[in-house]
PDB file of N, CA and C in Angstrom:
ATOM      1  N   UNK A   1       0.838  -1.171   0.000  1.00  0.00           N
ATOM      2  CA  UNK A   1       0.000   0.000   0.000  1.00  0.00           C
ATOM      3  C   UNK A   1       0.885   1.237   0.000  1.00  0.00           C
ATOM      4  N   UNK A   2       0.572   1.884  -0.960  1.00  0.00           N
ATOM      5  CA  UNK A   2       2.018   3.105  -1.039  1.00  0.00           C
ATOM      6  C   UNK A   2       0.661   3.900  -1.212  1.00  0.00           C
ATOM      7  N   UNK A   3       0.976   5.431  -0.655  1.00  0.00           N
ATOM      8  CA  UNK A   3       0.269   6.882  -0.303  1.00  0.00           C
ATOM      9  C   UNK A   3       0.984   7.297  -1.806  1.00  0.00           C
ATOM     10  N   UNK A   4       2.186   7.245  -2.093  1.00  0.00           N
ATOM     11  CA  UNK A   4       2.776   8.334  -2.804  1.00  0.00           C
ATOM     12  C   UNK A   4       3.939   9.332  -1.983  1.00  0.00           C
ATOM     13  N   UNK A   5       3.726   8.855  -0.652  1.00  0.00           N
ATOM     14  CA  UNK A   5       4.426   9.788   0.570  1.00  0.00           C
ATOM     15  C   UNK A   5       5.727   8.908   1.302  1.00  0.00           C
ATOM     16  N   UNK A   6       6.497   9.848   1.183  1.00  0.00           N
ATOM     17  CA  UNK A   6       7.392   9.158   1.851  1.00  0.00           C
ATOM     18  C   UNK A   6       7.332   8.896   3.691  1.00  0.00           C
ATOM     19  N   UNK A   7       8.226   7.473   4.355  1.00  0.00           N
ATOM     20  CA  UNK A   7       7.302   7.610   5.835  1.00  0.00           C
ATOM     21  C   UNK A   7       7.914   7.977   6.409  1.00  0.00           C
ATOM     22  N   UNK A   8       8.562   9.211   7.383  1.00  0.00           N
ATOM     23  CA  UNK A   8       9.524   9.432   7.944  1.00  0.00           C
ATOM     24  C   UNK A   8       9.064   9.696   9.603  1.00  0.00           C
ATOM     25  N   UNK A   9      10.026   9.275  10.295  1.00  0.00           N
ATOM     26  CA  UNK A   9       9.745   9.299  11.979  1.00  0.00           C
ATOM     27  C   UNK A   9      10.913  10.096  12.827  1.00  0.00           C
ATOM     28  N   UNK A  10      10.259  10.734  13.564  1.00  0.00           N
ATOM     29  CA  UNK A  10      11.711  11.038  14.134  1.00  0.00           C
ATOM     30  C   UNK A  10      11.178  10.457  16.159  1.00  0.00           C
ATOM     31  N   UNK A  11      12.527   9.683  16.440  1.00  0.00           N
ATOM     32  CA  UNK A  11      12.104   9.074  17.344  1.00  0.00           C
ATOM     33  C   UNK A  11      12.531   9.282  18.728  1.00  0.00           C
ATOM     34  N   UNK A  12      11.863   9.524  19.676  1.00  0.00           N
ATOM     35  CA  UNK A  12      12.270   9.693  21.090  1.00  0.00           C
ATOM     36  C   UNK A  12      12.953   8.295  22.049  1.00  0.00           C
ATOM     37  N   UNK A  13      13.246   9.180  23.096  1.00  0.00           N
ATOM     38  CA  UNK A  13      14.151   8.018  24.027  1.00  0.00           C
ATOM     39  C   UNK A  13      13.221   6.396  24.560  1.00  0.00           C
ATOM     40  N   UNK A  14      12.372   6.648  24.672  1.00  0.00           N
ATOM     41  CA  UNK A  14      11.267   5.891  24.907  1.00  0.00           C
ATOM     42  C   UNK A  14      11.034   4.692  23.926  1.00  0.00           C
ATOM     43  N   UNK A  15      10.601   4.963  22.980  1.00  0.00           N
ATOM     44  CA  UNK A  15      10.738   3.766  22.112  1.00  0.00           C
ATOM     45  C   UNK A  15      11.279   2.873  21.304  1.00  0.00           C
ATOM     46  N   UNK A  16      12.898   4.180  21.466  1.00  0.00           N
ATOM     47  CA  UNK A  16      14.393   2.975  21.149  1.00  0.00           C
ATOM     48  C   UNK A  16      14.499   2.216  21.806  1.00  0.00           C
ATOM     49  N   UNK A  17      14.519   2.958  23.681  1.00  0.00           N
ATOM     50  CA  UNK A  17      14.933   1.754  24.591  1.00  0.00           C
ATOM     51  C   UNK A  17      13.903   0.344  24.151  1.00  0.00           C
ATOM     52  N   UNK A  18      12.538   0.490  24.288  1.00  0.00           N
ATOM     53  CA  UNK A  18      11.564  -0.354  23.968  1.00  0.00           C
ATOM     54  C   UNK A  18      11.702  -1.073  23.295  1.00  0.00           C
ATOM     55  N   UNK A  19      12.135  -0.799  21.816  1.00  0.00           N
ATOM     56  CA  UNK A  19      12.403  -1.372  20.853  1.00  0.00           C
ATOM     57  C   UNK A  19      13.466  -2.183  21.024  1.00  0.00           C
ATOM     58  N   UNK A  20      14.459  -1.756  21.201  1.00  0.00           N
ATOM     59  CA  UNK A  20      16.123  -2.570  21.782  1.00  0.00           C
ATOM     60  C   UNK A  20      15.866  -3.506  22.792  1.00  0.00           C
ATOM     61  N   UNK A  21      14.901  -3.266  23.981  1.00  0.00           N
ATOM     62  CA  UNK A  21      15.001  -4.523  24.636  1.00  0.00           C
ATOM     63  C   UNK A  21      14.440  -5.265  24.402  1.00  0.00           C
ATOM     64  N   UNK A  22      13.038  -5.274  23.548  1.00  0.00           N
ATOM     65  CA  UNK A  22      12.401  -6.359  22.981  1.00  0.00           C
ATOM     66  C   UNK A  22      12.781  -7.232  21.888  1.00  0.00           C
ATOM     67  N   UNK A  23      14.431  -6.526  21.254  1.00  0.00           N
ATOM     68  CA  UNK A  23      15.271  -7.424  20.156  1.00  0.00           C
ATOM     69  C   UNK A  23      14.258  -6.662  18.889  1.00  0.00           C
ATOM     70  N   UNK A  24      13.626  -6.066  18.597  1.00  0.00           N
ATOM     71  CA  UNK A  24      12.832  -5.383  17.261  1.00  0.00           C
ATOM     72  C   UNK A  24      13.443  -4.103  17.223  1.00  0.00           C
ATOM     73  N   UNK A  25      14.466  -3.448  17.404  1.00  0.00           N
ATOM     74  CA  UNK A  25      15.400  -2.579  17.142  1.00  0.00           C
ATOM     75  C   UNK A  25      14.996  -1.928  15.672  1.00  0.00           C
ATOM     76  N   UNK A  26      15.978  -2.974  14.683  1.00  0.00           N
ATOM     77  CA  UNK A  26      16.352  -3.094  13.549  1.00  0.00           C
ATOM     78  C   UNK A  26      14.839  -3.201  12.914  1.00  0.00           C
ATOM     79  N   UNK A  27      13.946  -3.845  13.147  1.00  0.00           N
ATOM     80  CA  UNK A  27      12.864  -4.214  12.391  1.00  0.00           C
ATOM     81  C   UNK A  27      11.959  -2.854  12.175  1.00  0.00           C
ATOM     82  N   UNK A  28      11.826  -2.585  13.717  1.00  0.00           N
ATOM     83  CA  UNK A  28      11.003  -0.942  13.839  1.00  0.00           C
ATOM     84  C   UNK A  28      11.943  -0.053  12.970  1.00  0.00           C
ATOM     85  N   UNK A  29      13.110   0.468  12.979  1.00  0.00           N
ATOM     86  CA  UNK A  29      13.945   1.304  11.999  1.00  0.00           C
ATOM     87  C   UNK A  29      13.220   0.905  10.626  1.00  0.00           C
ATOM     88  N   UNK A  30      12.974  -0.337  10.321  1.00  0.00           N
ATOM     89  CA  UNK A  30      13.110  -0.634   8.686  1.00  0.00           C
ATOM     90  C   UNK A  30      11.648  -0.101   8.306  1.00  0.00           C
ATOM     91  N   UNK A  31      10.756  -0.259   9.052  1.00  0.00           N
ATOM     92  CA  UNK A  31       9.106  -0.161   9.029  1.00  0.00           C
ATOM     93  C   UNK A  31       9.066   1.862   7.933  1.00  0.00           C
ATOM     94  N   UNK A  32      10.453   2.010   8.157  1.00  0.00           N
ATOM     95  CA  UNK A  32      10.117   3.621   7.601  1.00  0.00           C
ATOM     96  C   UNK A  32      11.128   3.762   6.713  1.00  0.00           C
ATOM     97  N   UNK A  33      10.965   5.143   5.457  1.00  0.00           N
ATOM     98  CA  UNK A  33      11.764   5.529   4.418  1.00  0.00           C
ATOM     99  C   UNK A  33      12.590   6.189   5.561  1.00  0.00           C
ATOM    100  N   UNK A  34      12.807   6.901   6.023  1.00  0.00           N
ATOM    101  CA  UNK A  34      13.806   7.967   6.618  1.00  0.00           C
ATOM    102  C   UNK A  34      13.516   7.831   8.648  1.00  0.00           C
ATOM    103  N   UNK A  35      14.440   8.047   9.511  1.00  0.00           N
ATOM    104  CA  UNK A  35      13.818   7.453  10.553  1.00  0.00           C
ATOM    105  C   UNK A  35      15.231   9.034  11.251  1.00  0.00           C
ATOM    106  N   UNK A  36      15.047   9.918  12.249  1.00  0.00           N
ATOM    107  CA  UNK A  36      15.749  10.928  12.265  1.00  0.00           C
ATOM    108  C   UNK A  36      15.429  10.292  14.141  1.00  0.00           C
ATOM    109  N   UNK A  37      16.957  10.682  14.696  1.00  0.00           N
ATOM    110  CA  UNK A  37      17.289  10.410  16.258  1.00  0.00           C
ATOM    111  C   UNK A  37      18.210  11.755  16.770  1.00  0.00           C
ATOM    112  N   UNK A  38      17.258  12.507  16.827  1.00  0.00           N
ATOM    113  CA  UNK A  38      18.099  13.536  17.613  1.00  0.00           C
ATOM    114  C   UNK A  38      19.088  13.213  18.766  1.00  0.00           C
ATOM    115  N   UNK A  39      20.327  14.525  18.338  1.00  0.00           N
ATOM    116  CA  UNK A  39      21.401  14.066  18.829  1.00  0.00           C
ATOM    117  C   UNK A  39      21.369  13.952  20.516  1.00  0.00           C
ATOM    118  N   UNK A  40      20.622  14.606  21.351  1.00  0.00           N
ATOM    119  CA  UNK A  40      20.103  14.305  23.011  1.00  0.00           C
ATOM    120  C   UNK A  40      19.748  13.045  23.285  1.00  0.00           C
ATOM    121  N   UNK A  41      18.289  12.560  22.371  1.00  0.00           N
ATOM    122  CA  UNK A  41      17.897  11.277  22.464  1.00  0.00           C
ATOM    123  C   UNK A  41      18.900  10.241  22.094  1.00  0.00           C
ATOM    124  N   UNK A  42      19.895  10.519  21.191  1.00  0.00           N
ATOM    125  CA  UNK A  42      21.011   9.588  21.082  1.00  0.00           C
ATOM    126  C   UNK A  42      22.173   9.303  22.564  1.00  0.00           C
ATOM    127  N   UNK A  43      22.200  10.820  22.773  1.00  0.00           N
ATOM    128  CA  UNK A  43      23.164  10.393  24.417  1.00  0.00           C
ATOM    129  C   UNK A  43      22.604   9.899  25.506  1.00  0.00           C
ATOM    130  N   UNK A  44      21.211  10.211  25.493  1.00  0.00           N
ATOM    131  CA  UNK A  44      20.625   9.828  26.848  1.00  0.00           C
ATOM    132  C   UNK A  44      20.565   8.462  26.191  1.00  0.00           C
ATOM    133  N   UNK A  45      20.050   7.491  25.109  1.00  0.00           N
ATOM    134  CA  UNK A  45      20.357   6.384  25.293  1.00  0.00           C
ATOM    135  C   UNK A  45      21.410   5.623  25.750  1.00  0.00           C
ATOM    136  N   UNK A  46      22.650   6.517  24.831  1.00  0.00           N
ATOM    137  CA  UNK A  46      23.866   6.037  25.129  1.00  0.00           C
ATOM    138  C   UNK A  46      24.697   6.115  26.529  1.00  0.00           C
ATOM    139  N   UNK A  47      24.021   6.513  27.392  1.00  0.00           N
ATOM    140  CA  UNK A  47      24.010   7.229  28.548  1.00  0.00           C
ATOM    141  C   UNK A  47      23.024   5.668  29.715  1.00  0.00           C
ATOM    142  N   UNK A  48      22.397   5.739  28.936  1.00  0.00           N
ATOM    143  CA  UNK A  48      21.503   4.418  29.789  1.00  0.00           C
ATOM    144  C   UNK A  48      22.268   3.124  29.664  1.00  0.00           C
ATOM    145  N   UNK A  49      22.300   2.946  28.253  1.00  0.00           N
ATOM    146  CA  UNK A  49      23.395   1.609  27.702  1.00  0.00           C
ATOM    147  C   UNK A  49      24.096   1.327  29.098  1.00  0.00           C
ATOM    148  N   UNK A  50      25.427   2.407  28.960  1.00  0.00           N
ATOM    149  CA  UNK A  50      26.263   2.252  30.162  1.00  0.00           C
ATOM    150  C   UNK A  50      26.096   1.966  31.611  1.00  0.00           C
ATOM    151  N   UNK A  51      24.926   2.256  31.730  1.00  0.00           N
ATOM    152  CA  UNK A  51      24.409   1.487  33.213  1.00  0.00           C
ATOM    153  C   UNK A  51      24.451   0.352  33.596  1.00  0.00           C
TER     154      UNK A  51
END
């Protein structure tokens, strides 16, 4: 089913972690044309990781 639109997400801290611990990481990323992780939401993950 294609719109004609491209699907783009930009994603908060919340549903990477979610995604990553449930192992669907990679799968949720693919679900979209363009997928944008601001650079905060990137440290505070990377920031949790290390815990």
């Amino acid at each position: 089913m294609s719109t004609g639109r491209s699907l783009r997400v930009v994603l908060d801290t919340s549903p990477l972690i979610v995604l990553s611990k449930l192992g669907l990481l990679k799968e949720g990323i693919e679900l979209f044309e363009e997928v944008e992780i601001p650079t905060g939401v990137l440290k505070e993950v990377m920031r949790n990781r290390a815990r």
